[in-house]
C-alpha atoms as a PDB file:
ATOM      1  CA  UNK A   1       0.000   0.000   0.000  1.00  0.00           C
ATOM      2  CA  UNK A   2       2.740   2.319   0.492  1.00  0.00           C
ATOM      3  CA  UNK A   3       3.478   2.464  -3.196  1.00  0.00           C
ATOM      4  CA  UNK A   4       0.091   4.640  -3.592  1.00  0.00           C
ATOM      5  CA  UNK A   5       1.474   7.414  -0.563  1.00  0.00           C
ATOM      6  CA  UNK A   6       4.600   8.367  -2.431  1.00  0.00           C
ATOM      7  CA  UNK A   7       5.083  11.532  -4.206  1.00  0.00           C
ATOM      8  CA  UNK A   8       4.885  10.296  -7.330  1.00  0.00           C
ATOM      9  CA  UNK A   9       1.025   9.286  -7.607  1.00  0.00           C
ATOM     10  CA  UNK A  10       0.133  13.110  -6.951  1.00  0.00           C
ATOM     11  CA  UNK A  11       1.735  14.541  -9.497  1.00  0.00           C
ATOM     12  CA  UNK A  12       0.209  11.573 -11.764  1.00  0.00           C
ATOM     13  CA  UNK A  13      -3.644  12.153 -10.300  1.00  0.00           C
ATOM     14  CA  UNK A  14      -3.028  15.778 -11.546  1.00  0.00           C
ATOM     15  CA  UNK A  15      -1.423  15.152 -15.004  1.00  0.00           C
ATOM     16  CA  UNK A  16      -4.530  12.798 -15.581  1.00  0.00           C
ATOM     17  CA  UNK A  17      -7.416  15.625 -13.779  1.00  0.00           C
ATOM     18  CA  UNK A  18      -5.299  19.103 -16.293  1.00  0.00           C
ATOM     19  CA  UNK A  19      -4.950  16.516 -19.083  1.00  0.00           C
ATOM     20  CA  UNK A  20      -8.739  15.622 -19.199  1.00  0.00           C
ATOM     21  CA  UNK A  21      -9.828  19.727 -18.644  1.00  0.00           C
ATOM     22  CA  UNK A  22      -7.207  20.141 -21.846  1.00  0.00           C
ATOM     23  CA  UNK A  23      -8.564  17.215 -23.939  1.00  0.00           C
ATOM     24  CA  UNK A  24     -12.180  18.545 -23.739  1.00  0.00           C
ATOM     25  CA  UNK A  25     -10.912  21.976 -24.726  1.00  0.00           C
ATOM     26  CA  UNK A  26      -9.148  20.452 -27.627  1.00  0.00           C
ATOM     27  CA  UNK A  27     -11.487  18.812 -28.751  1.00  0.00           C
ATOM     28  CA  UNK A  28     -14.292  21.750 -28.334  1.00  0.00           C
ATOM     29  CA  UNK A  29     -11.890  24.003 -30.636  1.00  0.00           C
ATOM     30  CA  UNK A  30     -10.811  21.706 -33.306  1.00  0.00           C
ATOM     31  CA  UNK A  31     -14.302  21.527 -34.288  1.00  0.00           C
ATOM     32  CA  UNK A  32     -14.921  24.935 -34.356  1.00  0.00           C
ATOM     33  CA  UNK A  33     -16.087  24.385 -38.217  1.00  0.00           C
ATOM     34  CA  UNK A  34     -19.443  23.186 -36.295  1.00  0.00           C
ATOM     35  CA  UNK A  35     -20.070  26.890 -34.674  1.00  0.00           C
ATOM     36  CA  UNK A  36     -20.273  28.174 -38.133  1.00  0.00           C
ATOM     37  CA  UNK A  37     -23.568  28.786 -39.821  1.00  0.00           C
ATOM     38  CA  UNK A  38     -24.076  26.910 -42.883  1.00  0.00           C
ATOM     39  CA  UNK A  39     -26.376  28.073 -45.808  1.00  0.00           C
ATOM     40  CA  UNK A  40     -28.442  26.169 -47.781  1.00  0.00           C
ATOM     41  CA  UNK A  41     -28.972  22.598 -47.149  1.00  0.00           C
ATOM     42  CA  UNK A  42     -28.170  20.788 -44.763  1.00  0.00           C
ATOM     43  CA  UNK A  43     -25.150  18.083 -45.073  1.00  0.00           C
ATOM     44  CA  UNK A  44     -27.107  14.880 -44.755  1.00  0.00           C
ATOM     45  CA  UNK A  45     -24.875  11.699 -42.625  1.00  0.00           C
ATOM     46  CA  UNK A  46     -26.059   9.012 -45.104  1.00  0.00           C
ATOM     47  CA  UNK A  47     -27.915   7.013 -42.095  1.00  0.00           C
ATOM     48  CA  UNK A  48     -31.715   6.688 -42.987  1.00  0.00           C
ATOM     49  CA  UNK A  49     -34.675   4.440 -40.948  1.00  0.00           C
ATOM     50  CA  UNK A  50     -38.220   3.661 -41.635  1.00  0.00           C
ATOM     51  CA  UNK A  51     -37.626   4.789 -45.255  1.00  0.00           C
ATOM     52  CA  UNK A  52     -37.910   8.569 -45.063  1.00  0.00           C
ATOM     53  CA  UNK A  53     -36.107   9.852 -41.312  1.00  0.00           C
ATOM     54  CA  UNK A  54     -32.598  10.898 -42.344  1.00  0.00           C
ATOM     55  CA  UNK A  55     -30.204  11.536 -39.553  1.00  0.00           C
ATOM     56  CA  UNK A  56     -28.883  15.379 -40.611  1.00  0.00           C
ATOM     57  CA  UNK A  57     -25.257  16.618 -40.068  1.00  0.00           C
ATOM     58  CA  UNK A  58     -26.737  19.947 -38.061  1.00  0.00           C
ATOM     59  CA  UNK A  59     -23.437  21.938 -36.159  1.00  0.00           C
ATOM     60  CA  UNK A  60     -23.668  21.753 -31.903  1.00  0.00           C
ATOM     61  CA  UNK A  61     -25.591  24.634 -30.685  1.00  0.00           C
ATOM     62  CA  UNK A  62     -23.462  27.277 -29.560  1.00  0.00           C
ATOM     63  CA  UNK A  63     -25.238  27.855 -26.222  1.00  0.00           C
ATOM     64  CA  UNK A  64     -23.932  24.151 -25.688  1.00  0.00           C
ATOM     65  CA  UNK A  65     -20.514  24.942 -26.797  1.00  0.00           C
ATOM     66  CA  UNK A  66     -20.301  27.785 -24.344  1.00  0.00           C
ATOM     67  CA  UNK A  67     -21.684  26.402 -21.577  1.00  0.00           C
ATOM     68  CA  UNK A  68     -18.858  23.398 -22.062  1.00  0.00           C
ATOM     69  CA  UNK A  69     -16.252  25.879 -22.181  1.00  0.00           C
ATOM     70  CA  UNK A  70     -17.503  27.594 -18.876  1.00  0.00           C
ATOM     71  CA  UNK A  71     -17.868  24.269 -17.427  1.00  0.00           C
ATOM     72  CA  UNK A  72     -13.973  23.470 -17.732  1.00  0.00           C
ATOM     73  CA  UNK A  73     -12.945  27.236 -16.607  1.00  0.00           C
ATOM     74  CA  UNK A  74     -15.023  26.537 -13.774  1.00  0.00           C
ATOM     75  CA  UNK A  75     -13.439  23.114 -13.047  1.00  0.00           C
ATOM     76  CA  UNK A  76      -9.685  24.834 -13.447  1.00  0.00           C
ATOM     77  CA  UNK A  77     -10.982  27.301 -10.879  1.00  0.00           C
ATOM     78  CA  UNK A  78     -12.121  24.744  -8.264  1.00  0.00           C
ATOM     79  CA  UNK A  79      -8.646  22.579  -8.552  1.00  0.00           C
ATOM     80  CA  UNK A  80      -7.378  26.633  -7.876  1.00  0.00           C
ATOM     81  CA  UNK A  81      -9.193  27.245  -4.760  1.00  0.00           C
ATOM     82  CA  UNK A  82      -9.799  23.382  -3.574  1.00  0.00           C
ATOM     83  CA  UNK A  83      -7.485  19.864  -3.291  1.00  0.00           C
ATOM     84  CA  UNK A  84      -8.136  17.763  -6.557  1.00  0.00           C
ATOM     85  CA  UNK A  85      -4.806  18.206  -8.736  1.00  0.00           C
ATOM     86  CA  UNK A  86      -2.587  15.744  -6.401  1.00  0.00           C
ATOM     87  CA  UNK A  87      -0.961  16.782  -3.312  1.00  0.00           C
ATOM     88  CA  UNK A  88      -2.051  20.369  -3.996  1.00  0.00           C
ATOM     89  CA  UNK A  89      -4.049  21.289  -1.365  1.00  0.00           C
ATOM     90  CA  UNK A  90      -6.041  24.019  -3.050  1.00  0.00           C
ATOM     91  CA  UNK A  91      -5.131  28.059  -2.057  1.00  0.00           C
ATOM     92  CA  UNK A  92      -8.042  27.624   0.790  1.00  0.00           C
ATOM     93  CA  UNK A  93      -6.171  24.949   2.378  1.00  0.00           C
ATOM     94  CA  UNK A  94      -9.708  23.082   2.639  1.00  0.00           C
ATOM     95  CA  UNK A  95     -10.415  19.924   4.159  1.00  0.00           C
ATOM     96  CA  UNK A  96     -13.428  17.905   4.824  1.00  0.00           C
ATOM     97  CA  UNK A  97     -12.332  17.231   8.500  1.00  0.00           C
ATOM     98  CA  UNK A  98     -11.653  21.030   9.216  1.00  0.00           C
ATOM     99  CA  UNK A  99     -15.128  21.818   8.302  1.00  0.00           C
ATOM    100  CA  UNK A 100     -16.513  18.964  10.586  1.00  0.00           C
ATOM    101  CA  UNK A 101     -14.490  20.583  13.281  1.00  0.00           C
ATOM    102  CA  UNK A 102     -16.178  24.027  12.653  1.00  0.00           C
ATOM    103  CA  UNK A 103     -19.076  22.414  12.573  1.00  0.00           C
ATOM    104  CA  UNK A 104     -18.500  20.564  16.345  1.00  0.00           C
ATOM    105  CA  UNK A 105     -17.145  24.111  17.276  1.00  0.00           C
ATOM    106  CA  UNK A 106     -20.374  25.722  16.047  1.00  0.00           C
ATOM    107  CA  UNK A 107     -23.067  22.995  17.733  1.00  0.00           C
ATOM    108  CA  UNK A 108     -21.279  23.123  21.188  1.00  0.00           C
ATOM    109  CA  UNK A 109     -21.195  26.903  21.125  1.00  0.00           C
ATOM    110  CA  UNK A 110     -24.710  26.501  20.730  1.00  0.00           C
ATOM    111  CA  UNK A 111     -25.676  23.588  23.164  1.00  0.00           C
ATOM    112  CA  UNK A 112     -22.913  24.519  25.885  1.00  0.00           C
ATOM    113  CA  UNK A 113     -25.622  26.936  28.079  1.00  0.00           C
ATOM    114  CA  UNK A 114     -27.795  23.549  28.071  1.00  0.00           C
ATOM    115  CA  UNK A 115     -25.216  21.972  29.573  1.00  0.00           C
ATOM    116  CA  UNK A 116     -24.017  24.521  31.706  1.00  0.00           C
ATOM    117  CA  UNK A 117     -26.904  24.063  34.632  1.00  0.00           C
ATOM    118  CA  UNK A 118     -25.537  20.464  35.335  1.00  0.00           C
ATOM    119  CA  UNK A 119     -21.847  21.274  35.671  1.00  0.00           C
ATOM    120  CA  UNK A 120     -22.208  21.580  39.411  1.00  0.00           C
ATOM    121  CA  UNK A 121     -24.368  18.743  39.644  1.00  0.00           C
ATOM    122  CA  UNK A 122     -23.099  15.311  40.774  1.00  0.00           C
ATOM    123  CA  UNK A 123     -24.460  12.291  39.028  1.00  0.00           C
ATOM    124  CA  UNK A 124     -27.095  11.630  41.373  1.00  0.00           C
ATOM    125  CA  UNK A 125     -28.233  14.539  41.053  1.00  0.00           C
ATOM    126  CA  UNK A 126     -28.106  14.810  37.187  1.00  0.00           C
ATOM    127  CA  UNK A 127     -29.999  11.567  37.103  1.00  0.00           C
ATOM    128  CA  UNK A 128     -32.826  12.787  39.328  1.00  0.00           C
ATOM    129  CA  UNK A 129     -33.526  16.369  36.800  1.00  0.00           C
ATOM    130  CA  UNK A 130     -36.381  15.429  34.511  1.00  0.00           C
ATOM    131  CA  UNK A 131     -34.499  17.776  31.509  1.00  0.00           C
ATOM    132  CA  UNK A 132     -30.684  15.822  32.319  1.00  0.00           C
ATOM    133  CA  UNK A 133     -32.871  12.725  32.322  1.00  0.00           C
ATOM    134  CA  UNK A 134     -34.195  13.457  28.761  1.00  0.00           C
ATOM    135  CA  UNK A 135     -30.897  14.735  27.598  1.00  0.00           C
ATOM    136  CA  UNK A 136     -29.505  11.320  28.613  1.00  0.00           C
ATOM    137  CA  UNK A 137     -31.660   9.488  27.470  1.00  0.00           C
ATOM    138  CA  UNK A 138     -31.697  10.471  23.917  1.00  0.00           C
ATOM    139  CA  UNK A 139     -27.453  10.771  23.909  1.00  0.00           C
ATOM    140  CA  UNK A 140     -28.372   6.854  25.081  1.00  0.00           C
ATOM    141  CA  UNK A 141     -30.725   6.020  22.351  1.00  0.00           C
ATOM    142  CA  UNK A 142     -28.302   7.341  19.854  1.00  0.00           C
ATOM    143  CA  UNK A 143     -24.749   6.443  20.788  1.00  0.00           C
ATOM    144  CA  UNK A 144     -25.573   2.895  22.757  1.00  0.00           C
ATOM    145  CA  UNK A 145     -28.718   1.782  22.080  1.00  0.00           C
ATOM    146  CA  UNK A 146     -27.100  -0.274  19.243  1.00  0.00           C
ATOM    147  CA  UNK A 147     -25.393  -2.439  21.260  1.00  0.00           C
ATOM    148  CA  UNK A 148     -26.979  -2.189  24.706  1.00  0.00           C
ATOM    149  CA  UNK A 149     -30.779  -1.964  23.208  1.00  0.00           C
ATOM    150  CA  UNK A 150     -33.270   1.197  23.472  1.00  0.00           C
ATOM    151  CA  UNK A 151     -34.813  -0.480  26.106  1.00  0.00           C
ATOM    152  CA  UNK A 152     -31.027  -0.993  27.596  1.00  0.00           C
ATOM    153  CA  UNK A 153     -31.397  -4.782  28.704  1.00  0.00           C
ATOM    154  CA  UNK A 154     -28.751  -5.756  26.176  1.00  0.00           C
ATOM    155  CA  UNK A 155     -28.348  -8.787  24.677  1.00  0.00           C
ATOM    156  CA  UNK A 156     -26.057 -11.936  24.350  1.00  0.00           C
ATOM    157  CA  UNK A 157     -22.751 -10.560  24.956  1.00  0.00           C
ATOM    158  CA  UNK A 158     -23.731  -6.814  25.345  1.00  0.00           C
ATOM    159  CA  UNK A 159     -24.403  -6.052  29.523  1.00  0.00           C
ATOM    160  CA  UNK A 160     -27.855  -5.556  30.335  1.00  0.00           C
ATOM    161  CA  UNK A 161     -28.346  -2.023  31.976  1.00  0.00           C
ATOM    162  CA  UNK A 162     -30.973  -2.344  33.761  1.00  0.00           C
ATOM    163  CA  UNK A 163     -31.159  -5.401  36.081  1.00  0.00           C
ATOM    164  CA  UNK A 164     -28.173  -8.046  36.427  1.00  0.00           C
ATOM    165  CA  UNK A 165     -25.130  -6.986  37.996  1.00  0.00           C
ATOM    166  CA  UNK A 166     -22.236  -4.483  36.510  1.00  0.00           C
ATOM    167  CA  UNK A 167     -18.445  -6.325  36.241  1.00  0.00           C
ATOM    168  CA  UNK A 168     -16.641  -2.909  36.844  1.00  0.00           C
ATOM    169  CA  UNK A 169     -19.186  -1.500  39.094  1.00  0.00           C
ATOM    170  CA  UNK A 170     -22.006   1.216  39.087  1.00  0.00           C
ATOM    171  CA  UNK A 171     -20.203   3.963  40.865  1.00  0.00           C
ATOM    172  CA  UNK A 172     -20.290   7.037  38.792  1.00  0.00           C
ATOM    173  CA  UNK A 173     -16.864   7.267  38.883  1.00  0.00           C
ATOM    174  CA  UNK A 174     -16.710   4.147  37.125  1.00  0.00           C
ATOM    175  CA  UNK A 175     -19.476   4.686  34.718  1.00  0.00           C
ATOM    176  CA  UNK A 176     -17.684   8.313  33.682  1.00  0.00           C
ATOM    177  CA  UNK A 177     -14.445   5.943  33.066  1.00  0.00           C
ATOM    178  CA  UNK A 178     -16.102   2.945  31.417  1.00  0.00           C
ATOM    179  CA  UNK A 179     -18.290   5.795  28.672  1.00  0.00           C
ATOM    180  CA  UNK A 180     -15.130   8.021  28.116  1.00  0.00           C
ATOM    181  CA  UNK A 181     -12.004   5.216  28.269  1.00  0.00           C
ATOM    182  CA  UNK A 182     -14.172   2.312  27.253  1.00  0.00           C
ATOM    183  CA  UNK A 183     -13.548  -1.425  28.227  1.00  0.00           C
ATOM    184  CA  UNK A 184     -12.111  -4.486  27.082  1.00  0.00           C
ATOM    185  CA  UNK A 185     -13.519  -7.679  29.108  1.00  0.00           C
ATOM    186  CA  UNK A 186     -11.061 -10.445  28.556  1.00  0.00           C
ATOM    187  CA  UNK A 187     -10.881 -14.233  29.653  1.00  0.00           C
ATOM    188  CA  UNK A 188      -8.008 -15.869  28.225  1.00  0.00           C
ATOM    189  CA  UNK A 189      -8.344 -19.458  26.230  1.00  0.00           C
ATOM    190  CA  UNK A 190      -7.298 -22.140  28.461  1.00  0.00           C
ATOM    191  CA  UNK A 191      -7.216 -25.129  26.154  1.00  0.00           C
ATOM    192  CA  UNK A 192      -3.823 -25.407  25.872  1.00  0.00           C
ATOM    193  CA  UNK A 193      -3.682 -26.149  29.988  1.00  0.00           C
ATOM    194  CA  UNK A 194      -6.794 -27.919  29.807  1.00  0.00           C
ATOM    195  CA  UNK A 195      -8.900 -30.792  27.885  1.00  0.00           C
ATOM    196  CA  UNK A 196     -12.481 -30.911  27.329  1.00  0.00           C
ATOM    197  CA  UNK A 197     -13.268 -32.889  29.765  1.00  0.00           C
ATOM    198  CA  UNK A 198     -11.964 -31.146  32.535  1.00  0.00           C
ATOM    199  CA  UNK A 199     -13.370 -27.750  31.051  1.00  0.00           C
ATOM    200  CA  UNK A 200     -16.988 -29.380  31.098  1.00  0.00           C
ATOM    201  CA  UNK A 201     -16.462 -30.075  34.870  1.00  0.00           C
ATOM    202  CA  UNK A 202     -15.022 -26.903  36.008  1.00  0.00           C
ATOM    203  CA  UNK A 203     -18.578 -25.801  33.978  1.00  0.00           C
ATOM    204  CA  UNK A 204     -20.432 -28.054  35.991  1.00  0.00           C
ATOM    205  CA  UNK A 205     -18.882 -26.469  38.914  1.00  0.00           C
ATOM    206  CA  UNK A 206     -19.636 -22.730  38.166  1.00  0.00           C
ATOM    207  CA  UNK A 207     -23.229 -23.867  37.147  1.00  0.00           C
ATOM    208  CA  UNK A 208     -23.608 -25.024  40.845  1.00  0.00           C
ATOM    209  CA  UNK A 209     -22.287 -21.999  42.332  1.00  0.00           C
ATOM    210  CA  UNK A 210     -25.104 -19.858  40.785  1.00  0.00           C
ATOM    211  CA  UNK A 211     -27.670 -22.773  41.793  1.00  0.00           C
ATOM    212  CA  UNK A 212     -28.561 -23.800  38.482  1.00  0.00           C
ATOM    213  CA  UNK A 213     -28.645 -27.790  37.485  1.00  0.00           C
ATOM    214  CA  UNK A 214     -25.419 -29.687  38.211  1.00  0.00           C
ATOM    215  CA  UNK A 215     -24.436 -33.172  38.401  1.00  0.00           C
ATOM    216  CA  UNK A 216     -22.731 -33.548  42.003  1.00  0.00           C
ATOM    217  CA  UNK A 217     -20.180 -35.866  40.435  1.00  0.00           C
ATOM    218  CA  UNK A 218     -18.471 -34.132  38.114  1.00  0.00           C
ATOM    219  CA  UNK A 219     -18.800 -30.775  40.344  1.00  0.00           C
ATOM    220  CA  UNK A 220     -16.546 -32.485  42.831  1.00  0.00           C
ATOM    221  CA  UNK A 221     -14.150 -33.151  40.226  1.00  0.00           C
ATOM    222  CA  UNK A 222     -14.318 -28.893  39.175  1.00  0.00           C
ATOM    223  CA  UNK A 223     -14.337 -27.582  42.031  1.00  0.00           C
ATOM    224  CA  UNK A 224     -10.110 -28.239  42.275  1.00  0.00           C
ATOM    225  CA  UNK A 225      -9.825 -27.482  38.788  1.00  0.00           C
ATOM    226  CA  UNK A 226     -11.587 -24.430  38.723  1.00  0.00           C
ATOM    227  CA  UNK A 227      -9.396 -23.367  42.405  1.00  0.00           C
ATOM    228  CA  UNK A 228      -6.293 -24.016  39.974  1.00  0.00           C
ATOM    229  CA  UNK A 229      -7.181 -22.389  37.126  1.00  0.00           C
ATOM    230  CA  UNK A 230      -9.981 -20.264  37.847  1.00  0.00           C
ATOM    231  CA  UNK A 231     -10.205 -18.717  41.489  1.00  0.00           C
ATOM    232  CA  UNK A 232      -6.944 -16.183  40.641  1.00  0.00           C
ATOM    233  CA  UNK A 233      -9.410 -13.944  39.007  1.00  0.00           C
ATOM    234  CA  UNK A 234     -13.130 -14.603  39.658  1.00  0.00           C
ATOM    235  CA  UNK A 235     -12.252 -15.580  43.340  1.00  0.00           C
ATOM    236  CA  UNK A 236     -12.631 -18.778  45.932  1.00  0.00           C
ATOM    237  CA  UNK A 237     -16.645 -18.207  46.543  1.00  0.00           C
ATOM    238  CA  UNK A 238     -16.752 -17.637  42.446  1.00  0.00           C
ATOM    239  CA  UNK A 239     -17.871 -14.113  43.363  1.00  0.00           C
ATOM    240  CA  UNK A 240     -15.233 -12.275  40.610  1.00  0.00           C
ATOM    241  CA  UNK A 241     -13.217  -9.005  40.841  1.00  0.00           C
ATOM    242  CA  UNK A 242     -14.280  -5.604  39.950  1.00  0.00           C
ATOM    243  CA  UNK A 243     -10.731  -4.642  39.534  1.00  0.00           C
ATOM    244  CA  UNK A 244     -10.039  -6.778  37.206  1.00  0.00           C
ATOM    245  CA  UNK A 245     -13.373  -7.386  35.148  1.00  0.00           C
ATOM    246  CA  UNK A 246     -13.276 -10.729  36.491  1.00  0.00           C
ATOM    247  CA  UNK A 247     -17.705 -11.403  36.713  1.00  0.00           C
ATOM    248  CA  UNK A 248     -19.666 -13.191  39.628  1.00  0.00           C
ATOM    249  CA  UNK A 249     -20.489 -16.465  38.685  1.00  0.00           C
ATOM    250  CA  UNK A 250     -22.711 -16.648  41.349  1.00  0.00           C
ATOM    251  CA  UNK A 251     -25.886 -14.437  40.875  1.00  0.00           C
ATOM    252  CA  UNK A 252     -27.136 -16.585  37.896  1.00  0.00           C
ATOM    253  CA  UNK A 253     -26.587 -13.640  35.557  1.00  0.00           C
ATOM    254  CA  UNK A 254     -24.500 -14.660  32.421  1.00  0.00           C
ATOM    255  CA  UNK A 255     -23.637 -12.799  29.481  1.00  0.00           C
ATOM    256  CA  UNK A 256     -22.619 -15.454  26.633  1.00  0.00           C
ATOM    257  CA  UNK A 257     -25.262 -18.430  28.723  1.00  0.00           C
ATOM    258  CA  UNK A 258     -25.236 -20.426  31.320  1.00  0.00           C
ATOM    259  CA  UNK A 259     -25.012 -24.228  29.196  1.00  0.00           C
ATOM    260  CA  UNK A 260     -22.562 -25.986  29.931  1.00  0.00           C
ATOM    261  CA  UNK A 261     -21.604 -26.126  26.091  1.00  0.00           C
ATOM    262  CA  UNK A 262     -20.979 -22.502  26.283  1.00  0.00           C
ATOM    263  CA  UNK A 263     -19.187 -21.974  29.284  1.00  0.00           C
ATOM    264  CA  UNK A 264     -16.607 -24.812  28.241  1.00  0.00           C
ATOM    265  CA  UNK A 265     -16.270 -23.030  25.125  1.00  0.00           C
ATOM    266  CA  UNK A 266     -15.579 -19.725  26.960  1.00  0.00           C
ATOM    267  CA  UNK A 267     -13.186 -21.629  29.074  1.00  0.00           C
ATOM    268  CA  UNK A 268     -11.169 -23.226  26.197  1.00  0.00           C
ATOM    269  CA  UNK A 269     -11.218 -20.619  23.491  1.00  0.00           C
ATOM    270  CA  UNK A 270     -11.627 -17.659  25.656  1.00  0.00           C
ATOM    271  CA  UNK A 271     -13.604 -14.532  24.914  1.00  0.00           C
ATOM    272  CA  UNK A 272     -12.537 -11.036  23.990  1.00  0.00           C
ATOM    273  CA  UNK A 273     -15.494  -8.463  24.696  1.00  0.00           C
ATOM    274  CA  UNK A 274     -14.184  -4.455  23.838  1.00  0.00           C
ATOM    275  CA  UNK A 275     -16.800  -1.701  24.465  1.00  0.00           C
ATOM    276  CA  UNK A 276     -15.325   1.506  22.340  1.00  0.00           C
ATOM    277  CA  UNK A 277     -14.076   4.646  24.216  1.00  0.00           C
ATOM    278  CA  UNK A 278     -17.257   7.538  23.906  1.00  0.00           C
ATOM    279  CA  UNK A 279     -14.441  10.271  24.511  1.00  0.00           C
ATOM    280  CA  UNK A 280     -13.961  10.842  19.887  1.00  0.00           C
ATOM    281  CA  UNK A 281     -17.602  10.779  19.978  1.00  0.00           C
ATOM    282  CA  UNK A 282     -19.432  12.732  22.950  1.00  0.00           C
ATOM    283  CA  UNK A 283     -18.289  15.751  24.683  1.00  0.00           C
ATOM    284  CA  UNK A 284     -17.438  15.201  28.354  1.00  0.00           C
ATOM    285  CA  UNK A 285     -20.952  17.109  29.373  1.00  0.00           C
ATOM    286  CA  UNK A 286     -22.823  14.530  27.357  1.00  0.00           C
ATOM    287  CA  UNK A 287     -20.856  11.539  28.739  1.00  0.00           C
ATOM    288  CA  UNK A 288     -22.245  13.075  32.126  1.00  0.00           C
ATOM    289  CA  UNK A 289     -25.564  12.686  31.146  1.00  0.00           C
ATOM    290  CA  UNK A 290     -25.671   9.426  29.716  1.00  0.00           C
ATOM    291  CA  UNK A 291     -23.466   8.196  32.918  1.00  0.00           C
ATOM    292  CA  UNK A 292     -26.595   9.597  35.024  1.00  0.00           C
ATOM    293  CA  UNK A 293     -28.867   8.414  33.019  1.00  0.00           C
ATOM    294  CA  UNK A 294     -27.584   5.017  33.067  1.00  0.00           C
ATOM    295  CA  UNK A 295     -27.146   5.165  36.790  1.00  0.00           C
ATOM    296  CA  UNK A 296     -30.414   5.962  37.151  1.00  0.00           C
ATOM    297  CA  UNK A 297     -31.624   2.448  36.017  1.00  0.00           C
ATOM    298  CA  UNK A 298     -30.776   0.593  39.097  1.00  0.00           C
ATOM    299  CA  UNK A 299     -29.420   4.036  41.716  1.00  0.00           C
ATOM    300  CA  UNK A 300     -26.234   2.490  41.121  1.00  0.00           C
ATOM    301  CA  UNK A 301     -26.735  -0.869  42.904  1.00  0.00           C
ATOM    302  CA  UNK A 302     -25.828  -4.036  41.623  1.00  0.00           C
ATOM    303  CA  UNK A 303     -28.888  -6.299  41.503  1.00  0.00           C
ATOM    304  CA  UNK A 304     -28.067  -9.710  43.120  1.00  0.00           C
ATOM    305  CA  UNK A 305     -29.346 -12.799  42.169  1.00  0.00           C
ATOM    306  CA  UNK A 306     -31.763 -12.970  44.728  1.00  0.00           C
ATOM    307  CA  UNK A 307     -33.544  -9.671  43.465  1.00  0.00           C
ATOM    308  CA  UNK A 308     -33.399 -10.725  40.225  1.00  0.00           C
ATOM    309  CA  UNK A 309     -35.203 -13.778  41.273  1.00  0.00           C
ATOM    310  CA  UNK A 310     -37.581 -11.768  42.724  1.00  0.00           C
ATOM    311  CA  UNK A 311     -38.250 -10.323  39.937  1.00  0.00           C
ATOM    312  CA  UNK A 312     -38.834 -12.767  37.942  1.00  0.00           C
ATOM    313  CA  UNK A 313     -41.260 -14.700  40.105  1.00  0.00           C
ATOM    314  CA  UNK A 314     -43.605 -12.024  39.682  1.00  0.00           C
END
């Protein structure tokens, strides 16, 4: 690819752009005989249908002429003032991501009073204005909804928002960190330490912890396995790590599945879960909001599994 950066292709992209502009010029004047009037008849072409309809040799209207001839002054003009001959950058220096940028400059000028009245606010008390709580909302529905959901439940592999517990943590702290730095929720493969086998009773294991079906066999045989290979990050009790992303395998909430199949396969081939950085893409007002609003959901608590089974029974 680094053939197509050199110097080289710009100077051939505008040889090609001047030598088209001159071609249609050329070829505009050498047939100037077709701009003058002709008297008398009219040379015929020799090409006749149906009998009687003769195709005529009639000159090119001049208006047409002209208007081609403006047409490539006007095209030399724009390579002046704008990129499109190469390299050259045009003599108003303009580029598509400098007028994106005035345009960002222009819309927070504009929306920056809105803003304003929650700069003093904490989260909770951003989440608990009805206006912030709109705001947020809306920033939600249009930045994370596509993952997440508009109704922010989420769905295999994308967290649900509302009820199940959060891996990092609902703090706002951490919900201003997670929206502006993003995340990227790893579990390494283990199947080059481990066998199938093995990985389907570890499985077996971590499906009893959250109280889910189990055969008591093969659970005994995990529960070593899983203290060898497993309890470094997600803990002794199973109950994970906030610092490190490691989840609670305990509360019954899962966010591949709870079969066995898939946990083994999480086990042995690992998974690699990145939510993108909001910091390129929101201002750090609007990642306020949508951390507020997103607090809001559950006040910041981690459902356990016991609410959640609460819920659910109802």
């Amino acid at each position: 690819m680094s053939d197509f950066v050199n110097g080289f292709w710009g100077y051939y992209v505008a040889f090609v752009v001047l030598a088209g502009i001159a071609w249609c010029l050329w070829l505009i004047f050498s047939q100037r005989e077709w701009l003058k009037p002709r008297p008398g008849k009219v040379e015929e072409t020799g090409h006749v249908w149906d009998g009687d309809l003769r195709e005529l040799n009639n000159p090119v209207p001049r208006w047409w002429t002209a208007m081609y001839i403006l047409m490539c002054l006007f095209g030399l003009g724009y390579l002046v003032l704008y990129p499109g001959l190469g390299a050259f950058q045009g003599s108003l220096a303009y580029t598509s991501a400098q007028e994106v940028k005035q345009d960002q400059a222009a819309l927070d000028a504009t929306v920056k009073p809105i803003y304003a009245r929650f700069a003093n606010m904490d989260i909770p008390q951003i989440a608990a204005d009805s206006e912030a709580h709109l705001i947020g909302e809306r920033l939600f529905l249009n930045n994370c909804a596509q993952c997440h959901g508009s109704d922010a439940k989420g769905s295999t592999s994308f967290p649900n928002l509302v009820e199940g517990d959060s891996i990092y943590g609902r703090q706002p702290e951490v919900l201003l960190a997670t929206i502006t730095q993003g995340r990227n929720g790893v579990i390494p493969a283990l199947g080059a330490a481990i066998d199938a086998r093995t990985a389907g009773d570890i499985a077996q294991y971590v499906r009893s912890l959250s109280g889910l079906a189990h055969d008591q066999i093969r659970t005994l045989r995990g529960k070593p396995e899983y203290m060898n290979t497993c309890a470094a990050c997600h803990g002794a009790e199973g109950k994970g790590n906030k610092a490190l992303g490691a989840p609670n395998l305990t509360d019954d909430i899962w966010l591949y599945g709870s079969s066995e199949a898939i946990i083994v396969h999480s086990i042995l081939n690992g998974r690699n879960n990145r939510m993108p950085a909001q910091d390129q893409t929101l201002s750090s007002e609007q990642i306020r909001l949508v951390a507020a609003w997103v607090w809001g959901l559950s006040k910041g608590v981690d459902v356990t599994s016991a609410t959640v089974t609460s819920a659910r029974a109802k």
